[in-house]
N, C-alpha and C. Protein backbone atom coordinates (compact mmCIF):
# COMPACT_ATOMS: atom_id res chain seq x y z
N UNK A 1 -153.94 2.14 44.26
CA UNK A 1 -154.48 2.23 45.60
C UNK A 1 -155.28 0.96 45.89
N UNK A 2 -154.99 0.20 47.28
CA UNK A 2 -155.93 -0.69 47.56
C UNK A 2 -157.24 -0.25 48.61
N UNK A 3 -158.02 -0.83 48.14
CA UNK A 3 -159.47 -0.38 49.13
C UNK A 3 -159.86 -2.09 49.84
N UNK A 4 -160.09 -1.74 51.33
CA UNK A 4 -160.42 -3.38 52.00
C UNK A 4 -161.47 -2.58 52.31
N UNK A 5 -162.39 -3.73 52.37
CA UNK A 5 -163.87 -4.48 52.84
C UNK A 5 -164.13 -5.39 53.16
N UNK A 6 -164.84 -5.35 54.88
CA UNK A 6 -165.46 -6.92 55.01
C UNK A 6 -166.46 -7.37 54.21
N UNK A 7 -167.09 -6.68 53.33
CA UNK A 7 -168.31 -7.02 52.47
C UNK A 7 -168.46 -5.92 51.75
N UNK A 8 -168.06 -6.03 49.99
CA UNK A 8 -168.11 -5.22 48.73
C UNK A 8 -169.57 -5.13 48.34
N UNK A 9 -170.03 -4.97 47.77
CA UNK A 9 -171.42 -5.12 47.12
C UNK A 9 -170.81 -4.54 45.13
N UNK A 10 -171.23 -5.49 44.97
CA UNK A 10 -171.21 -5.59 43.65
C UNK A 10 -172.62 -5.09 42.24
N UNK A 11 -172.25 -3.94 42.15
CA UNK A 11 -173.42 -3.21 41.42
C UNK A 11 -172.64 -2.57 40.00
N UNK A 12 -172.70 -4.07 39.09
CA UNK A 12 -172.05 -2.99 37.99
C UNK A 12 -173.00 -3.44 36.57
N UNK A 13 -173.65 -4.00 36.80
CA UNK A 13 -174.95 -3.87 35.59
C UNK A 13 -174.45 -5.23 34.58
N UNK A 14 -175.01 -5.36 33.93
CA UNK A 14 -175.06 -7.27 33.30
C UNK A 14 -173.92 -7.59 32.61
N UNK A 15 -172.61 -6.12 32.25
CA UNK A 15 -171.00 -6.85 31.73
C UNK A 15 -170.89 -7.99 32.96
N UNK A 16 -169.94 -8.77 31.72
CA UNK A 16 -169.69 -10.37 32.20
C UNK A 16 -168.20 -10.14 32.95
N UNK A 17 -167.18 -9.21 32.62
CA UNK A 17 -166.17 -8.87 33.26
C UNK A 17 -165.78 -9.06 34.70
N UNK A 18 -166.65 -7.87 35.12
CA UNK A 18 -166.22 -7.80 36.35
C UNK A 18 -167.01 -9.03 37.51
N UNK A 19 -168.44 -9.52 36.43
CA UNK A 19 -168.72 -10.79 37.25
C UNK A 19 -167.34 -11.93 37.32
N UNK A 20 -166.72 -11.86 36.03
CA UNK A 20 -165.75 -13.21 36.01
C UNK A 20 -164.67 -12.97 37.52
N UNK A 21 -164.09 -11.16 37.13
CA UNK A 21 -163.39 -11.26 37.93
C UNK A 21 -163.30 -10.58 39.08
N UNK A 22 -164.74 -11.41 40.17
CA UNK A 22 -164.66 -11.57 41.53
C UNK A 22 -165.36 -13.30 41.81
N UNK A 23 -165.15 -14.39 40.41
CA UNK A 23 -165.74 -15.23 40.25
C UNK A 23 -167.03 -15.76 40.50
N UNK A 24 -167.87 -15.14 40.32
CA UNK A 24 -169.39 -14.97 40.44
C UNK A 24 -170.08 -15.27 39.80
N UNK A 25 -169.47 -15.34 37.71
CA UNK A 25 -169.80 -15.51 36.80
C UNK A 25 -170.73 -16.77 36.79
N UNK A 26 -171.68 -16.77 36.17
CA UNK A 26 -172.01 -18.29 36.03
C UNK A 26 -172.24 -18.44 34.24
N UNK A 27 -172.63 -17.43 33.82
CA UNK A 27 -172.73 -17.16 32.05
C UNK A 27 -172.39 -15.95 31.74
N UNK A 28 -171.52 -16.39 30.65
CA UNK A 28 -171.22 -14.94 30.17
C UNK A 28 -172.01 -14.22 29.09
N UNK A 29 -172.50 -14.68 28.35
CA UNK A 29 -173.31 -13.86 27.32
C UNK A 29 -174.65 -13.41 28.04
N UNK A 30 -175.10 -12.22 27.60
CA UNK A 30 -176.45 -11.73 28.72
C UNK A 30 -177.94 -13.20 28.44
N UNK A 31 -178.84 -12.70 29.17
CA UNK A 31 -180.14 -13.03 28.90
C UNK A 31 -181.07 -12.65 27.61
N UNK A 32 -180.84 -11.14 27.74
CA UNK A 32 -181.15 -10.48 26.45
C UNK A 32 -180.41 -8.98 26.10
N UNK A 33 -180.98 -8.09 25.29
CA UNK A 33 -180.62 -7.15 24.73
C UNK A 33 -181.99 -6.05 24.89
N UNK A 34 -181.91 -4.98 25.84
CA UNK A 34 -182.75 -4.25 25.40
C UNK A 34 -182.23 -3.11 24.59
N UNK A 35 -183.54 -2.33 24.10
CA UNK A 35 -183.33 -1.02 23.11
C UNK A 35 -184.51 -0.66 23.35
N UNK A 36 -184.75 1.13 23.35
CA UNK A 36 -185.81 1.83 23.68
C UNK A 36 -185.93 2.85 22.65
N UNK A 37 -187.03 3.52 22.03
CA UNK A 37 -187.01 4.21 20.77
C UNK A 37 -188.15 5.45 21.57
N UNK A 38 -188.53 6.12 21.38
CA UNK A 38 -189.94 6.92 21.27
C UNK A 38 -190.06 7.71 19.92
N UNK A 39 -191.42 7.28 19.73
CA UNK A 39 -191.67 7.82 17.93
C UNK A 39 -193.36 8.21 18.57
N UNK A 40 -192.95 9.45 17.93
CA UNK A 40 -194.62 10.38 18.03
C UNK A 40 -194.94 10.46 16.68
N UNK A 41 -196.42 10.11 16.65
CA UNK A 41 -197.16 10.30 15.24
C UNK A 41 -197.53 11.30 15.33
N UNK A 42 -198.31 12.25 14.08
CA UNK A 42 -199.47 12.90 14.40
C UNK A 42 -201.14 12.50 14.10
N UNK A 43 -201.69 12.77 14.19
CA UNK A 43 -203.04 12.24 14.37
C UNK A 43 -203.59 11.98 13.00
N UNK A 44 -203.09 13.31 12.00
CA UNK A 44 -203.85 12.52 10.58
C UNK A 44 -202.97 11.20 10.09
N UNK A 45 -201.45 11.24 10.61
CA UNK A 45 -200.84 10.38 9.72
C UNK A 45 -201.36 8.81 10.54
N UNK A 46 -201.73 8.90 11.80
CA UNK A 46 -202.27 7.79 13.13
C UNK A 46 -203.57 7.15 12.17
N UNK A 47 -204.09 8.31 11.82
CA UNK A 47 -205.75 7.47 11.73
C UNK A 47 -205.82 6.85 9.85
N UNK A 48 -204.82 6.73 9.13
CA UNK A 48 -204.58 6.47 8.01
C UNK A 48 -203.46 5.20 8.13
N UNK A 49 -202.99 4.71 9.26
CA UNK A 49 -202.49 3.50 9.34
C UNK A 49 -203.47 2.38 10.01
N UNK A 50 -203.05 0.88 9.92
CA UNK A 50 -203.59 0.18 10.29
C UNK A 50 -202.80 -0.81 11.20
N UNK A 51 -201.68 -0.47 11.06
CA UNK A 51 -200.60 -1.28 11.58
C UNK A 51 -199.62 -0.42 12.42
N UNK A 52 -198.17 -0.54 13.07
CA UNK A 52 -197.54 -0.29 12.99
C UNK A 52 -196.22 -0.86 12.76
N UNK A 53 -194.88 -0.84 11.80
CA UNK A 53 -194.05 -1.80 11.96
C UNK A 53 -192.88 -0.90 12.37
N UNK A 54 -191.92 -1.39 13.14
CA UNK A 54 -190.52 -0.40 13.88
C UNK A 54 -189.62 -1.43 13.62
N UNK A 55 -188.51 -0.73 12.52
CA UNK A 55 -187.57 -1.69 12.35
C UNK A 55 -186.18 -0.58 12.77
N UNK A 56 -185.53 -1.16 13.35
CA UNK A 56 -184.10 -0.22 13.71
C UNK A 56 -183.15 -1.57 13.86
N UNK A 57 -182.01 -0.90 13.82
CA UNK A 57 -180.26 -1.37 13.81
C UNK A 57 -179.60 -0.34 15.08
N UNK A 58 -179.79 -0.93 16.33
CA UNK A 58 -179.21 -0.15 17.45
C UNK A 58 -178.86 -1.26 18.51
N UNK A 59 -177.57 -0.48 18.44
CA UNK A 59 -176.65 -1.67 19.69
C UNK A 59 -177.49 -1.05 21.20
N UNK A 60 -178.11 -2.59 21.28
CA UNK A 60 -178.80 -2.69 22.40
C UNK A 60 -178.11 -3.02 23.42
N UNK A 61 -178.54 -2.27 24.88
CA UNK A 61 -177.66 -2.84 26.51
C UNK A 61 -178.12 -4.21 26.92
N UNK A 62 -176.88 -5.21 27.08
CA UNK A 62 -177.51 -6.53 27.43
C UNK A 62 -177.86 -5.94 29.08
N UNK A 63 -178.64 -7.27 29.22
CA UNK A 63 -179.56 -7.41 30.26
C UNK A 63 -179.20 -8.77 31.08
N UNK A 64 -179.19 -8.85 32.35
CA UNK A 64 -179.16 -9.98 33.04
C UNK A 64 -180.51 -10.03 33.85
N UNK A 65 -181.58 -11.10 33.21
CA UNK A 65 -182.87 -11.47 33.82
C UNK A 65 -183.03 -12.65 34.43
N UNK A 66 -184.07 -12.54 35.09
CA UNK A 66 -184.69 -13.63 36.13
C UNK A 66 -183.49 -14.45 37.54
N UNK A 67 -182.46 -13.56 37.66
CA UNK A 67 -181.93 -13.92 38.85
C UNK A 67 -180.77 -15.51 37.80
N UNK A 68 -180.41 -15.17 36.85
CA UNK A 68 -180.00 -16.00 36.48
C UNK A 68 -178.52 -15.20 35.71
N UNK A 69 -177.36 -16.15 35.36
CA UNK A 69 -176.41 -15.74 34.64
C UNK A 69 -174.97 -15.45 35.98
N UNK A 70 -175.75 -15.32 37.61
CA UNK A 70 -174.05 -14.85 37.79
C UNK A 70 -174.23 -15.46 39.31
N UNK A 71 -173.50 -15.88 40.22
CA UNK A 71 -173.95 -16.10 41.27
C UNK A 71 -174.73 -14.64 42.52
N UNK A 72 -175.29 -15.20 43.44
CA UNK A 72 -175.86 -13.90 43.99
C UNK A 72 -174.67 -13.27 44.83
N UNK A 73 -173.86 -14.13 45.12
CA UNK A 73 -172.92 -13.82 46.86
C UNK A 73 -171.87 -14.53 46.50
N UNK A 74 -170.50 -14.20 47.66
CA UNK A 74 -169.48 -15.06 47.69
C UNK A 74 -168.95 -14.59 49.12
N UNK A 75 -168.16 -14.92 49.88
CA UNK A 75 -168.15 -15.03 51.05
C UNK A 75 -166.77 -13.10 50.74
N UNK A 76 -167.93 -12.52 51.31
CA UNK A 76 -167.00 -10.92 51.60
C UNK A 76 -167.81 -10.31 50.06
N UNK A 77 -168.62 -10.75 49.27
CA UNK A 77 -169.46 -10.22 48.31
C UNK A 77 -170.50 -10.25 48.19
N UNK A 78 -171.47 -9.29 47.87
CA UNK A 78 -173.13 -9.51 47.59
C UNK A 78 -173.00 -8.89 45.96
N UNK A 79 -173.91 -9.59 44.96
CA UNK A 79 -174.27 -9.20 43.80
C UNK A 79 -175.45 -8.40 44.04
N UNK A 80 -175.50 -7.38 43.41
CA UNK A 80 -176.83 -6.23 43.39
C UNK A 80 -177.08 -5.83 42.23
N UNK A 81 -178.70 -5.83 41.78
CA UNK A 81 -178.82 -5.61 40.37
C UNK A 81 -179.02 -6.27 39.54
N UNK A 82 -178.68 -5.22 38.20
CA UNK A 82 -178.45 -6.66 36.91
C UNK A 82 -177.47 -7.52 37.07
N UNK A 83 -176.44 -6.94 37.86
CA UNK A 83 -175.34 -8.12 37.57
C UNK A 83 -175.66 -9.20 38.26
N UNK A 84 -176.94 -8.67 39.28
CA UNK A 84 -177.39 -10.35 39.77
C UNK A 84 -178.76 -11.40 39.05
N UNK A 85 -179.20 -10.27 37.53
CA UNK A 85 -180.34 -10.38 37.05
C UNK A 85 -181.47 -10.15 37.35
N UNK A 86 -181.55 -8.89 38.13
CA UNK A 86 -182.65 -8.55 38.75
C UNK A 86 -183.41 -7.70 37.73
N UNK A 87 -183.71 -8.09 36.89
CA UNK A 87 -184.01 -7.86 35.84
C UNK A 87 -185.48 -9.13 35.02
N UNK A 88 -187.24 -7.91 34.78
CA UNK A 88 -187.91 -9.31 34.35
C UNK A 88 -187.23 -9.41 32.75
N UNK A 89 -187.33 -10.61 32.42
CA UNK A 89 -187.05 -10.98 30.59
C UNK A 89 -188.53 -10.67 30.49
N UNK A 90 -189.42 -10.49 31.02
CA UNK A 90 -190.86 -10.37 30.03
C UNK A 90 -190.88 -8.81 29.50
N UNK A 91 -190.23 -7.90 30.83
CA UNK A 91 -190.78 -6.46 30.31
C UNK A 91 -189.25 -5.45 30.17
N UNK A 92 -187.74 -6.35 31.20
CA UNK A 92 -187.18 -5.30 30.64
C UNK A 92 -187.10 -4.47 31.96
N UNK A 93 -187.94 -4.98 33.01
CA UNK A 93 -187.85 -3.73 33.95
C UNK A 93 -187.48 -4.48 34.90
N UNK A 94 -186.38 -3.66 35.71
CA UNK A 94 -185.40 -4.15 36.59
C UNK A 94 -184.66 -2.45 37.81
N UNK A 95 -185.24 -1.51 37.43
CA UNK A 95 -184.64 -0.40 38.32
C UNK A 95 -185.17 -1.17 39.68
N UNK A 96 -186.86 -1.27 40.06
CA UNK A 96 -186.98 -1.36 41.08
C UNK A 96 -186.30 -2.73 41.74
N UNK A 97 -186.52 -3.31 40.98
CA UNK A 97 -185.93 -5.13 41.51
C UNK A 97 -184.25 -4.44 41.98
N UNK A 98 -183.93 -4.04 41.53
CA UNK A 98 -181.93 -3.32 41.59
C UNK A 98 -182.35 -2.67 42.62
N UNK A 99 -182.76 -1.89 42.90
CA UNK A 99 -182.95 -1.18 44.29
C UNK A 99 -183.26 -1.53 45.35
N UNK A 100 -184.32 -2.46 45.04
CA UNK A 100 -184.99 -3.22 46.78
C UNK A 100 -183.66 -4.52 46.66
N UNK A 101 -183.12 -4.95 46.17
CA UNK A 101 -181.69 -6.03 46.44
C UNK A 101 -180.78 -5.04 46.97
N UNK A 102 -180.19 -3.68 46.54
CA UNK A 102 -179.77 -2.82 47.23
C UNK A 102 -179.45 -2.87 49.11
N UNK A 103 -180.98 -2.61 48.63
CA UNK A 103 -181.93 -2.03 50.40
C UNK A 103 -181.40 -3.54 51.11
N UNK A 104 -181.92 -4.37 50.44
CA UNK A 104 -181.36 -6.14 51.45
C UNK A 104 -180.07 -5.82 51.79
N UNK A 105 -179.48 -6.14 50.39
CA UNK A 105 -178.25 -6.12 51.05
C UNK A 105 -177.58 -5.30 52.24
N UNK A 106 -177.87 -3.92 52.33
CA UNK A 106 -177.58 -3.08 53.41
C UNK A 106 -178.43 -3.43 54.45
N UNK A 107 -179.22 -4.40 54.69
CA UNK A 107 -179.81 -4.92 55.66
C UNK A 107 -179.31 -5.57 56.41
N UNK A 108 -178.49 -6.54 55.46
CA UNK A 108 -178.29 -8.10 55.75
C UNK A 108 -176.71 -7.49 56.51
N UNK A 109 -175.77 -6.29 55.83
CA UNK A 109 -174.83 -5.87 56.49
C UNK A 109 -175.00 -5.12 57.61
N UNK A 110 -176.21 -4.43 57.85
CA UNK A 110 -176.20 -3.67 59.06
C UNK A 110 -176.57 -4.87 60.21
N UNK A 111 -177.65 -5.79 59.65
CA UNK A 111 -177.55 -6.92 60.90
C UNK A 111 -176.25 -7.74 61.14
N UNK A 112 -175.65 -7.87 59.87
CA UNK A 112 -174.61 -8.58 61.12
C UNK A 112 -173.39 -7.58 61.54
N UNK A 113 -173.44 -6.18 61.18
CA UNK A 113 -173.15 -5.36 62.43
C UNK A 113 -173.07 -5.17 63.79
N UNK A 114 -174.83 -5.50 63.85
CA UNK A 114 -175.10 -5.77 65.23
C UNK A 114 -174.61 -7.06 65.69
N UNK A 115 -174.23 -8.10 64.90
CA UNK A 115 -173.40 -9.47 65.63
C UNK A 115 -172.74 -9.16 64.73
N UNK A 116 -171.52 -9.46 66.04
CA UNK A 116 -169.86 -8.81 65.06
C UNK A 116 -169.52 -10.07 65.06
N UNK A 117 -170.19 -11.55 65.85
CA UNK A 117 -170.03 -13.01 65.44
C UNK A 117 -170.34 -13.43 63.88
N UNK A 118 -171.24 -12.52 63.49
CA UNK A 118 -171.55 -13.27 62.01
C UNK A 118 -170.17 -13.07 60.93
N UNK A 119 -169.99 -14.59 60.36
CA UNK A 119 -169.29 -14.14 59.25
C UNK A 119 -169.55 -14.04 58.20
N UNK A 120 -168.36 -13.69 56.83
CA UNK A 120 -168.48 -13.04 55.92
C UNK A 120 -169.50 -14.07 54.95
N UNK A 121 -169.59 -15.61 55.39
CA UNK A 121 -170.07 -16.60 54.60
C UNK A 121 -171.33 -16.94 55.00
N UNK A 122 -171.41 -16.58 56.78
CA UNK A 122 -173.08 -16.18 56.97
C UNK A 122 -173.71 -15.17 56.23
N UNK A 123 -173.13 -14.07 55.90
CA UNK A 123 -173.88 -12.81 55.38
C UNK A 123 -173.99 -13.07 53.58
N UNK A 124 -173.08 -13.80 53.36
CA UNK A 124 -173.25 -14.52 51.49
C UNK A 124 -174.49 -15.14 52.21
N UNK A 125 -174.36 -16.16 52.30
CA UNK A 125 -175.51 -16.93 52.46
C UNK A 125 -176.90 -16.61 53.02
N UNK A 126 -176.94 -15.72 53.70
CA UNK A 126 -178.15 -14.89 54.11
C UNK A 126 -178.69 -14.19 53.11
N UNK A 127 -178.37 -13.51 52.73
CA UNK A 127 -178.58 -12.41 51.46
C UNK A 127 -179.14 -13.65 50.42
N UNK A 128 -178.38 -14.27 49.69
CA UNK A 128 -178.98 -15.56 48.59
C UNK A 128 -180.25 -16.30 48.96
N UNK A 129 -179.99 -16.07 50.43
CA UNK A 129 -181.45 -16.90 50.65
C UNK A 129 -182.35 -16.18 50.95
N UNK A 130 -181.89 -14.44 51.00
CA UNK A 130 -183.78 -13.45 51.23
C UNK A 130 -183.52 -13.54 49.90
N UNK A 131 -183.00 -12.67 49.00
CA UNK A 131 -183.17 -13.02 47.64
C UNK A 131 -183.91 -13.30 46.86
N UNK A 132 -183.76 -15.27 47.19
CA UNK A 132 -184.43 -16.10 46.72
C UNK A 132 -185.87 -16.00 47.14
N UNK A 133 -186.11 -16.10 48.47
CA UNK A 133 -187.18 -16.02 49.30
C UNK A 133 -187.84 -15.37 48.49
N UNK A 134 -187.74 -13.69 48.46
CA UNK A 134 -188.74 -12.54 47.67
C UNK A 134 -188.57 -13.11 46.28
N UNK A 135 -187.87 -12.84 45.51
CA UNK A 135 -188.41 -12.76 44.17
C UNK A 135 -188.08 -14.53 43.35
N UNK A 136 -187.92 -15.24 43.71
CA UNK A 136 -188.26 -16.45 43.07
C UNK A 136 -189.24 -16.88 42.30
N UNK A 137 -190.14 -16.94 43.25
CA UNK A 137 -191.44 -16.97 43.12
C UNK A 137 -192.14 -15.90 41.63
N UNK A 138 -191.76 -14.84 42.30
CA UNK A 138 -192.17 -14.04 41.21
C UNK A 138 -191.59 -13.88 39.56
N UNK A 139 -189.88 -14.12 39.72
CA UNK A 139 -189.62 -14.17 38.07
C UNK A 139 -190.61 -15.36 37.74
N UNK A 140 -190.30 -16.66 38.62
CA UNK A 140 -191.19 -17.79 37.84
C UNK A 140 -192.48 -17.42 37.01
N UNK A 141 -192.81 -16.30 38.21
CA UNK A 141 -193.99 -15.88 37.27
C UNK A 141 -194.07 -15.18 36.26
N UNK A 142 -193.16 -14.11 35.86
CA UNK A 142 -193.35 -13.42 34.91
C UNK A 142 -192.56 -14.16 33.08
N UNK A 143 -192.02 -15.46 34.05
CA UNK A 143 -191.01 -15.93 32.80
C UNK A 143 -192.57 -16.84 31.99
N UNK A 144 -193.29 -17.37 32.92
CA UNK A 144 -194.43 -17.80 32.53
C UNK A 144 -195.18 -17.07 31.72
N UNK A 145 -195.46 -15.11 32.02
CA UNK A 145 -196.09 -14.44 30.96
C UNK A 145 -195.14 -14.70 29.68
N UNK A 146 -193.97 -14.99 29.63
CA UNK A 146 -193.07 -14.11 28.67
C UNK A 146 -193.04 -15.60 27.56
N UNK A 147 -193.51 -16.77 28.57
CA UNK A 147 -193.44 -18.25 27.58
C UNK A 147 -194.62 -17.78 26.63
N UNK A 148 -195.71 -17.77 27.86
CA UNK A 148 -197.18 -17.63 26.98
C UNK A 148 -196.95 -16.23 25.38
N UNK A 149 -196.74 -15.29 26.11
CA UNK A 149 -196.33 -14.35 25.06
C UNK A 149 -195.17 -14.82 23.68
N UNK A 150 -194.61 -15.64 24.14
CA UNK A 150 -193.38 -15.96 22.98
C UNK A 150 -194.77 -16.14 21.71
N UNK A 151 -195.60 -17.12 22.27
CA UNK A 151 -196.85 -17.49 20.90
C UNK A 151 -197.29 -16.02 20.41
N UNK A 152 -197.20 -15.72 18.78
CA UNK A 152 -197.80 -15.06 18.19
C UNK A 152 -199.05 -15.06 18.38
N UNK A 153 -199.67 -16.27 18.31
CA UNK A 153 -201.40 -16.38 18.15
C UNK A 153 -201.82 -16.03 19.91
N UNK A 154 -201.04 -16.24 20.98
CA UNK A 154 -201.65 -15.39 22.61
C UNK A 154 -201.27 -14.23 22.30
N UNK A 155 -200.32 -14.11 21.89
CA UNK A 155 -200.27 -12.23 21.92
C UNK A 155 -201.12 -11.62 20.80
N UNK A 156 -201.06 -11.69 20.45
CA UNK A 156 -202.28 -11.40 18.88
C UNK A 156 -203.77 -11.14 19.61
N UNK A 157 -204.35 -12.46 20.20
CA UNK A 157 -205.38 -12.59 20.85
C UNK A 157 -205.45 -12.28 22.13
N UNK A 158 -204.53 -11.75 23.13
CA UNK A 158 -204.50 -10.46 24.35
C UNK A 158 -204.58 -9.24 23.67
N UNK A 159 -203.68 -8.86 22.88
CA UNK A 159 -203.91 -7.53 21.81
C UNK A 159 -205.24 -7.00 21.56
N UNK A 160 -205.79 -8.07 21.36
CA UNK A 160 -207.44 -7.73 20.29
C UNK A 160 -208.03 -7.79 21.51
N UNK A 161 -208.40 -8.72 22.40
CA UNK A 161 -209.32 -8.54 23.63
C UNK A 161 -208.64 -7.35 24.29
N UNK A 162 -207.80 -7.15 24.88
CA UNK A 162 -207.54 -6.36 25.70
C UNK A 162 -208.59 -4.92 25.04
N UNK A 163 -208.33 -4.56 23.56
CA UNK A 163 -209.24 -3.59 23.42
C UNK A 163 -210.99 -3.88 23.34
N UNK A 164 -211.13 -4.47 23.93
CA UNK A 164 -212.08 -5.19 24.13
C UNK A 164 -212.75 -5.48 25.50
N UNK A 165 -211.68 -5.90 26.52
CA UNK A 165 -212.23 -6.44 27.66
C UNK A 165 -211.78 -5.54 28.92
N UNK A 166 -212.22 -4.81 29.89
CA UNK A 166 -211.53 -4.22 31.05
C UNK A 166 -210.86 -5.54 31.75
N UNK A 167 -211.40 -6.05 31.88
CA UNK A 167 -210.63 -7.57 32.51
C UNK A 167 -209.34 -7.83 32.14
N UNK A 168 -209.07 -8.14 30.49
CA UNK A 168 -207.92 -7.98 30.27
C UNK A 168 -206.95 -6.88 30.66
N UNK A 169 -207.57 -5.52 30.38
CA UNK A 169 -206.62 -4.27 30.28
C UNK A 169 -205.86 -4.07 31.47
N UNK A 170 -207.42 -4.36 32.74
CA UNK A 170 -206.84 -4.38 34.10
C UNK A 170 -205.48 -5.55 34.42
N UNK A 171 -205.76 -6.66 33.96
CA UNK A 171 -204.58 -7.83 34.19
C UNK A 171 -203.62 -7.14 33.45
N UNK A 172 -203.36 -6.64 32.37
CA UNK A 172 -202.40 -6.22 31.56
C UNK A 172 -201.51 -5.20 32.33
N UNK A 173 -202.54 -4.11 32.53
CA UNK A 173 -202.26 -2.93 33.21
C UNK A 173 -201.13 -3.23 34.62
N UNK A 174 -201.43 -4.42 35.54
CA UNK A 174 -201.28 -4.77 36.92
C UNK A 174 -200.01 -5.68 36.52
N UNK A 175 -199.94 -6.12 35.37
CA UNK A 175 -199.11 -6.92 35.24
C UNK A 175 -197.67 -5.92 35.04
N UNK A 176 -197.61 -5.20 34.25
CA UNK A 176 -196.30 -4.18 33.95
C UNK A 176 -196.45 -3.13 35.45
N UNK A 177 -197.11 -2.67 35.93
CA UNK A 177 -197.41 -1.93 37.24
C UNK A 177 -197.10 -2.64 38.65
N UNK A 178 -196.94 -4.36 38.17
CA UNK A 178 -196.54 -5.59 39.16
C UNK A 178 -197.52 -5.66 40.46
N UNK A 179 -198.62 -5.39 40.47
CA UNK A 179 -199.89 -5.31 41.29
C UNK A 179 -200.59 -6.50 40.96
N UNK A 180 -200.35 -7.44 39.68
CA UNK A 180 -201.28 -8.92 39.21
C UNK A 180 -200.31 -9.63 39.27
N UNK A 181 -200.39 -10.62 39.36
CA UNK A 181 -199.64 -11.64 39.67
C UNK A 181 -199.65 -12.34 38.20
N UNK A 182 -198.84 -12.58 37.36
CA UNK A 182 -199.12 -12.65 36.00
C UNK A 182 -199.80 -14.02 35.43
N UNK A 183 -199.95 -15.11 36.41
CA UNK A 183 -200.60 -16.27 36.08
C UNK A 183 -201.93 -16.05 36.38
N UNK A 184 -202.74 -15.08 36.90
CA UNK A 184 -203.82 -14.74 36.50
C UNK A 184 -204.08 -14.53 35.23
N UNK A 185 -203.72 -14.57 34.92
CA UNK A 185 -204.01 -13.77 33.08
C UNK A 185 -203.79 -14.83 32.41
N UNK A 186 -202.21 -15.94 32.82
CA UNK A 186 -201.59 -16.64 31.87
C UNK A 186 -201.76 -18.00 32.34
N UNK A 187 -202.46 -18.45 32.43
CA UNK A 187 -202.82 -19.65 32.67
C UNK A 187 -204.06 -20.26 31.48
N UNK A 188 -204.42 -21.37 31.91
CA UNK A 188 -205.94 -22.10 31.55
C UNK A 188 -206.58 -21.36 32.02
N UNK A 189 -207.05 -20.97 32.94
CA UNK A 189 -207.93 -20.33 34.02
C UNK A 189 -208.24 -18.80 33.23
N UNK A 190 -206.91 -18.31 33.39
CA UNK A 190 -207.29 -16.87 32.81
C UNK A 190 -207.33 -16.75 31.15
N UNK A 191 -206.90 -17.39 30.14
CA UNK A 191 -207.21 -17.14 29.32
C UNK A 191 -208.77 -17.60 28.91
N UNK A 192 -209.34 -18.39 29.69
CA UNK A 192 -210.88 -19.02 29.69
C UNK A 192 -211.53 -17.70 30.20
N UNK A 193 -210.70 -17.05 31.48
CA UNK A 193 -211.71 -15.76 32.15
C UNK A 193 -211.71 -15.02 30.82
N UNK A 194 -210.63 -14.27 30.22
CA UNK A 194 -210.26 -13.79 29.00
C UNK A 194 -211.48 -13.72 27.79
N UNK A 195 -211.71 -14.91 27.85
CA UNK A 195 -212.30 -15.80 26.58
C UNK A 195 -214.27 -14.95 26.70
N UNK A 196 -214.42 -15.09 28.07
CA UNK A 196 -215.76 -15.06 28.33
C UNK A 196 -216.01 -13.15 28.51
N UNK A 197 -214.89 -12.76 29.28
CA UNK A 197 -214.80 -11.77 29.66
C UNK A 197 -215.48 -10.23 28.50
């Protein structure tokens, strides 16, 4: 069976496949790999550790982050989602980013509804450029927590203050909740606030 569309939307999560074939692809191997576990202690065995270490062997779902790996649009296509990397590499979280690209996209098609002049290469190109507009700005920022974090010795030393400082906990807290803007925290500036805090 064939199905026509003046404009598909493309929502199939970070396989490289079906990016290649509507040529959209720009990399094929993901960004990363997540994996999610939940392990409950109980309280005597909690207060007799000092550490915790989690080692597992589980085929993790790749991930397409920071708006990178596939193109956004093609003229009669919008990418939505992971497959457009709407996805942060710092935390892994990408439902809401996949949903509000969603919502655009059905924006960007219901307006040029209302102009039945717009074409299929105005509405690519519209869409890539709200896109960009909203969240640019912002992966930049969170790829910035995720540099600072790569260092053992900043994460080590957010770890220990954070139990320590409301300042931190709050930046921490706002940062995965996406209410801080993460170069508050990750900068010169904020690791000095950090420092004093």
């Amino acid at each position: 069976m064939t199905v026509r569309a003046r404009v598909t939307l493309l929502a199939t999560g970070a396989a490289a496949e079906p990016l290649k074939r509507f040529s959209v692809c720009e990399r094929v191997s993901p960004s990363a790999i997540a994996a999610r576990i939940y392990v409950k202690a109980d309280e005597q065995f909690a207060r007799h550790c000092d550490y915790l270490c989690i080692s597992f062997c589980l085929k993790g779902a790749p991930l397409r982050t920071a708006l990178g790996g596939s193109r956004l649009a093609a003229p009669g296509l919008l990418v939505i989602g992971e497959a457009a990397g709407m996805t942060y590499s710092f935390s892994g979280e990408g439902i809401g980013k996949a949903m509000e690209s969603g919502i655009l996209a059905a924006d960007v098609i219901l307006n040029s509804l209302r102009n039945t002049q717009t074409t299929v290469a105005e509405i690519a190109r519209d869409y890539s450029a709200r896109i960009r507009e909203l969240f640019t700005e912002r992966f930049s920022a969170y790829k910035i927590a995720q540099d600072w974090l790569s260092s053992p010795t900043i994460a080590h030393f957010l770890a220990w203050k954070a139990n320590r400082s409301p300042f931190v906990q709050r930046k921490l807290e706002g940062l995965f909740q996406e209410t801080v803007d993460p170069r508050q925290l990750f900068s010169l500036t904020g690791v000095m606030r950090s420092l004093i805090s």
